[in-house]
N, C-alpha and C. Protein backbone atom coordinates (compact mmCIF):
# COMPACT_ATOMS: atom_id res chain seq x y z
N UNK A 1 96.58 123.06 141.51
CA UNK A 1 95.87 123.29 140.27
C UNK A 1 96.65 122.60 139.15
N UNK A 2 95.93 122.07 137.92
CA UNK A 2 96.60 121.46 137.27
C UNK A 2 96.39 122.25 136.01
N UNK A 3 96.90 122.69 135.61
CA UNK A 3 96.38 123.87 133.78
C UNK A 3 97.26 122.87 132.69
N UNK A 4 96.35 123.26 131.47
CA UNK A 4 97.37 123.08 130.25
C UNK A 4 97.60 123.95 130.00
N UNK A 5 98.94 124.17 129.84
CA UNK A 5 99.74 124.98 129.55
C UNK A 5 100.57 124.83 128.13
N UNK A 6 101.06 125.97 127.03
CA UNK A 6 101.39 126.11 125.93
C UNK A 6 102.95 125.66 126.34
N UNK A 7 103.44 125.16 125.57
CA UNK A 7 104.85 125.22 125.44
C UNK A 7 105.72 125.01 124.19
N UNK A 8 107.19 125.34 124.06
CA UNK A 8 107.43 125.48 122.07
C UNK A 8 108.63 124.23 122.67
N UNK A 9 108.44 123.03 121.86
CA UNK A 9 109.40 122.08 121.86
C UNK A 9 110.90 122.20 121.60
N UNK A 10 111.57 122.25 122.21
CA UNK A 10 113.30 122.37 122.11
C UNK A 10 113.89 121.44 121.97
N UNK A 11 113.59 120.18 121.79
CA UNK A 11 114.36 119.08 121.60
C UNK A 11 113.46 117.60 121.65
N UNK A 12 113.91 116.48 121.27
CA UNK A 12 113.23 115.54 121.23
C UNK A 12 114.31 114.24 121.35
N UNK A 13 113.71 113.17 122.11
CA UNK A 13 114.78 112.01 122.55
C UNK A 13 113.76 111.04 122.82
N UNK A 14 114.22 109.55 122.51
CA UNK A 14 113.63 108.40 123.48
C UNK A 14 114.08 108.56 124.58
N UNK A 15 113.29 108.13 125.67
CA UNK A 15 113.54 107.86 126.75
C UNK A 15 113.41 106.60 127.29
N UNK A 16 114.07 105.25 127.37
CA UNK A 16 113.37 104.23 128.01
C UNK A 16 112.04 103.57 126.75
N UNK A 17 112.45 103.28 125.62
CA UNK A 17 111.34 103.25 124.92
C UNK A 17 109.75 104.50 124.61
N UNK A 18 110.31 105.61 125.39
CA UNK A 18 109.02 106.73 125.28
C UNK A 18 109.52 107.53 124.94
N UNK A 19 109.03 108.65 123.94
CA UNK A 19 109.35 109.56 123.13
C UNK A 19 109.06 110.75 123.87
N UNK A 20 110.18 111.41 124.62
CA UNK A 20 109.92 112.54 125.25
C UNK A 20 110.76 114.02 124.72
N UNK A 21 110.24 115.24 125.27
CA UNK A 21 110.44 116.37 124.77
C UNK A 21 111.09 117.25 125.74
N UNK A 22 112.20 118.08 126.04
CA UNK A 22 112.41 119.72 126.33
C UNK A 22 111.56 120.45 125.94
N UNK A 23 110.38 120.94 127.13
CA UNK A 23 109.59 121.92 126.40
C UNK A 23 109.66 123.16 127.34
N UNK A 24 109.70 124.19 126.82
CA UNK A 24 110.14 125.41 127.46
C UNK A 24 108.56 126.10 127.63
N UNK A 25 108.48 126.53 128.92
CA UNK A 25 107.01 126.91 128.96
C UNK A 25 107.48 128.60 129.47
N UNK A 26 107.64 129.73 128.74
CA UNK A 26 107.65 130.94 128.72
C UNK A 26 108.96 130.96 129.77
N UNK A 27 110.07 130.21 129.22
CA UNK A 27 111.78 130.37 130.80
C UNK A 27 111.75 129.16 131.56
N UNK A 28 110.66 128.45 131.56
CA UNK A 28 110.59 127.01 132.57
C UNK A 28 110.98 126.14 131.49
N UNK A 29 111.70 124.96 131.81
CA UNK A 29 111.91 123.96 131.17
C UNK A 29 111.69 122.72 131.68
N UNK A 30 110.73 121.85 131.27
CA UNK A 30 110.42 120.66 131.64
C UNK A 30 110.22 119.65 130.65
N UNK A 31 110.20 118.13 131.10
CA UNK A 31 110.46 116.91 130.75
C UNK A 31 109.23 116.69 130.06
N UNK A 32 108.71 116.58 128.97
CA UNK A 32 107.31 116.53 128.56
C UNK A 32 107.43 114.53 127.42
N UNK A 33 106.18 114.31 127.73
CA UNK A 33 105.92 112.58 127.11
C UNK A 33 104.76 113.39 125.43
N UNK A 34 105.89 112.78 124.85
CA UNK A 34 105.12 113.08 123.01
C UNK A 34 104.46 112.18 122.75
N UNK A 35 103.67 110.95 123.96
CA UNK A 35 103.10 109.68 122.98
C UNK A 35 102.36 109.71 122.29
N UNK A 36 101.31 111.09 122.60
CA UNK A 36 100.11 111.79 122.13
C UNK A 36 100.34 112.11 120.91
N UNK A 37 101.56 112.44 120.70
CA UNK A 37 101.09 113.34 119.28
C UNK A 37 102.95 113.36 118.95
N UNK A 38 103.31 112.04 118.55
CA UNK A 38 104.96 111.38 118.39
C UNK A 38 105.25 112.61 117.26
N UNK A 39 104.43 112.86 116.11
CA UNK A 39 105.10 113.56 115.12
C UNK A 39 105.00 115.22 115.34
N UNK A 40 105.41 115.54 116.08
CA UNK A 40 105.42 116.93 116.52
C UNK A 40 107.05 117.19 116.41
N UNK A 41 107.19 118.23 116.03
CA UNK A 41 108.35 119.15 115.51
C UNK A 41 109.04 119.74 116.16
N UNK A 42 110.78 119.63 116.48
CA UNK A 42 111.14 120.87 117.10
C UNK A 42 110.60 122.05 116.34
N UNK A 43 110.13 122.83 117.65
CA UNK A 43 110.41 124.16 117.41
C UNK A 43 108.36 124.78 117.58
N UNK A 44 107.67 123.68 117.51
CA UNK A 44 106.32 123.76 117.51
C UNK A 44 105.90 123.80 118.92
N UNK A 45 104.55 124.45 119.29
CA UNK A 45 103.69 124.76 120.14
C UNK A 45 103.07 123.52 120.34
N UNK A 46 102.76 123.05 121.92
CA UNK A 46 102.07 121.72 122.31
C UNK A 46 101.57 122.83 123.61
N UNK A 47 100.10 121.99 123.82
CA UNK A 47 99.58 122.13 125.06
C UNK A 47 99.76 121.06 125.84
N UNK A 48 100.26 121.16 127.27
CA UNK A 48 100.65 120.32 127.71
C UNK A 48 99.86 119.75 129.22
N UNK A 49 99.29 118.86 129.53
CA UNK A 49 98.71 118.90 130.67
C UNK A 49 99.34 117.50 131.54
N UNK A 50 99.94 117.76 132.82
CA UNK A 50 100.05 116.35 133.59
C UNK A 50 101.14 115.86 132.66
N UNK A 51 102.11 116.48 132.41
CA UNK A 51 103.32 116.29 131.84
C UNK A 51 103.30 115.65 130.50
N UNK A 52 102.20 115.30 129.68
CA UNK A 52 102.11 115.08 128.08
C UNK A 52 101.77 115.94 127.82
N UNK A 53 101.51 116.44 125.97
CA UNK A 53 101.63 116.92 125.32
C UNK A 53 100.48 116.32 124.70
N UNK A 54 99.23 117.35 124.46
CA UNK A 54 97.98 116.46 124.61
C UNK A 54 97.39 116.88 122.72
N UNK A 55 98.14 118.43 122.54
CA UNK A 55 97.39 118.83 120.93
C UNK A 55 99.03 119.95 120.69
N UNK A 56 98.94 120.42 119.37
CA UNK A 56 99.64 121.20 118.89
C UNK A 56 98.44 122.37 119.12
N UNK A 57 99.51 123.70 118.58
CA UNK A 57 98.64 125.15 119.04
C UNK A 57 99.75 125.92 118.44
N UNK A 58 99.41 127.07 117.68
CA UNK A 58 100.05 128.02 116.95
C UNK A 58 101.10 128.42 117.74
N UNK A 59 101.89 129.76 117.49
CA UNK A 59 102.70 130.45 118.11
C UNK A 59 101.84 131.45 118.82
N UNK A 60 101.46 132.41 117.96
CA UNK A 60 100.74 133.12 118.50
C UNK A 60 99.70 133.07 119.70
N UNK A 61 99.00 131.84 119.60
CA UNK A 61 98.32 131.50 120.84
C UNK A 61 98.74 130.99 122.06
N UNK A 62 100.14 130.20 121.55
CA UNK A 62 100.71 129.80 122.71
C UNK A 62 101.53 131.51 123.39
N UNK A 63 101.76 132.08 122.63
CA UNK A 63 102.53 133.08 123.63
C UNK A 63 101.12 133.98 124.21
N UNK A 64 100.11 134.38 123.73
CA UNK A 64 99.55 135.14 124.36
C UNK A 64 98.76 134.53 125.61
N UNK A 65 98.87 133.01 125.74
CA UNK A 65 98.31 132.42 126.43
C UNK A 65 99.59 132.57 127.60
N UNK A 66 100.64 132.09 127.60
CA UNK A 66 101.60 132.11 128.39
C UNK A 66 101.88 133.96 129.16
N UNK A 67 101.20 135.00 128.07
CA UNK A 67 101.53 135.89 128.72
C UNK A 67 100.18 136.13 129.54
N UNK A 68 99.27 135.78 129.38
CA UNK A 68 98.00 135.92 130.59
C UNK A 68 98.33 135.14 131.31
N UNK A 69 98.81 134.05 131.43
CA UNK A 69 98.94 133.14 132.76
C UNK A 69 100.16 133.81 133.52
N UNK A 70 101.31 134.38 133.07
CA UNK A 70 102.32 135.22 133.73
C UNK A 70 101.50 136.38 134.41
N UNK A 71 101.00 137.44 133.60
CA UNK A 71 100.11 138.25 134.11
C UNK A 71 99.04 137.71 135.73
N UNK A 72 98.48 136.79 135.18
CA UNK A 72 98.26 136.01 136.88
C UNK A 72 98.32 135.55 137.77
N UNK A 73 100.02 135.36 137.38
CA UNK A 73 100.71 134.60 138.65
C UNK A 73 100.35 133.47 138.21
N UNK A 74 100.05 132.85 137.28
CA UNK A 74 99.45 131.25 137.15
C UNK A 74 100.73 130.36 136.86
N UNK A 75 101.92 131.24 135.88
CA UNK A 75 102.57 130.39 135.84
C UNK A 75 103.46 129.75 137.37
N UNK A 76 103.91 130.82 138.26
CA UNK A 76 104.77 131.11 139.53
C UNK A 76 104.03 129.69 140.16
N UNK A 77 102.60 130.17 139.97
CA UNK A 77 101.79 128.94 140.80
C UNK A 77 101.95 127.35 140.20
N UNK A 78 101.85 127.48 138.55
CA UNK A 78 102.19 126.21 138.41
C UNK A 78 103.64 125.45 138.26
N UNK A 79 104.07 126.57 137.91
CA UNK A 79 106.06 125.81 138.24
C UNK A 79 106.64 126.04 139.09
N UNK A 80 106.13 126.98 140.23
CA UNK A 80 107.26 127.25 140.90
C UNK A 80 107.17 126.08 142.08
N UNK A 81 107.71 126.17 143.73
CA UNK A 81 108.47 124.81 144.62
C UNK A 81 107.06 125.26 144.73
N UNK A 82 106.35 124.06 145.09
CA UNK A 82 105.35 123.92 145.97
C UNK A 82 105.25 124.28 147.36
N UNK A 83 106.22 123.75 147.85
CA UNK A 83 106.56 123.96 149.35
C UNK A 83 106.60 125.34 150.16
N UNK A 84 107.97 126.06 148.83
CA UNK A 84 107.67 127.38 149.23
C UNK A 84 106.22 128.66 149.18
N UNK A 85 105.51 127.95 147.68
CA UNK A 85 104.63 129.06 147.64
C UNK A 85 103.42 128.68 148.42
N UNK A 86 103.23 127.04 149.09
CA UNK A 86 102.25 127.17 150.50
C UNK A 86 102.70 127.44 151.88
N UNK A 87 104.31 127.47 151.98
CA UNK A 87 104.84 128.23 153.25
C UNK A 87 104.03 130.02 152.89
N UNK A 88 104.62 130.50 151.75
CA UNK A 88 104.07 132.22 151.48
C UNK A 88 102.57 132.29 151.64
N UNK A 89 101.70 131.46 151.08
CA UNK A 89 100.23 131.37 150.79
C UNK A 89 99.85 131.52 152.88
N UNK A 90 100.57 130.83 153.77
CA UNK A 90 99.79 130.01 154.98
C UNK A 90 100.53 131.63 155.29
N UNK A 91 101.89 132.11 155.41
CA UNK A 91 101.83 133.17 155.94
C UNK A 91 101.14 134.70 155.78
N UNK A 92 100.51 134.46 154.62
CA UNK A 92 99.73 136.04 154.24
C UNK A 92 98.29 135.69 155.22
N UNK A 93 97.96 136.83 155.58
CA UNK A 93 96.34 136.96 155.89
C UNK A 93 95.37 135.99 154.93
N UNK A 94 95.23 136.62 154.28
CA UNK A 94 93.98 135.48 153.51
C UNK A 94 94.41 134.11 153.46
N UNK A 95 95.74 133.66 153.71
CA UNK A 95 95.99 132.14 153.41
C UNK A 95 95.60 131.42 154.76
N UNK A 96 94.93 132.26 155.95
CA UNK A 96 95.40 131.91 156.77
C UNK A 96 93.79 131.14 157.65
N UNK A 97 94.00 130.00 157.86
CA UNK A 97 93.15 128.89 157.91
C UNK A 97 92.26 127.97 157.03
N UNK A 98 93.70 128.17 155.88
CA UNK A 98 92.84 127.37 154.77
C UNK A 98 93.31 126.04 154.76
């Protein structure tokens, strides 16, 4: 599954000629591309999809959004190893001949 997901910018650097970000998505921290939207602020809310940073988004919305996707397991599903959570998925009953 691929979600956009909220995240609050922690830092900002070129990379290789591309303007990339530390963006902390509710304890996860990942490598995010600002080409979308270069003048964005430490410390501001980006939705992020497929590793850019596609719009800005309040605080408030980004956390209550991050806390429904926790609430669903959405985040576990979208950051956590892949590997492991379709080893867990193939061993439960319902995962099983999918």
């Amino acid at each position: 599954m691929c979600l956009a997901v909220p995240g609050r910018v922690l830092s900002t650097a070129e990379v290789d000629g591309t303007l990339m970000a530390q963006v902390d998505f509710g304890g996860v921290r990942k490598e995010v591309c600002l080409q979308y939207i270069p003048d964005v602020t430490i410390g501001e809310y980006v939705v992020v999809h497929v590793g850019f940073a596609i719009q800005r988004l309040d605080e408030r919305s980004a956390q209550d959004t991050l806390a429904n996707f926790e609430r669903l397991g959405i985040l576990a599903e979208e950051f956590g190893d892949g590997f492991e959570l379709a080893a867990k998925h193939k061993e439960t009953p319902e995962g099983a001949g999918r």
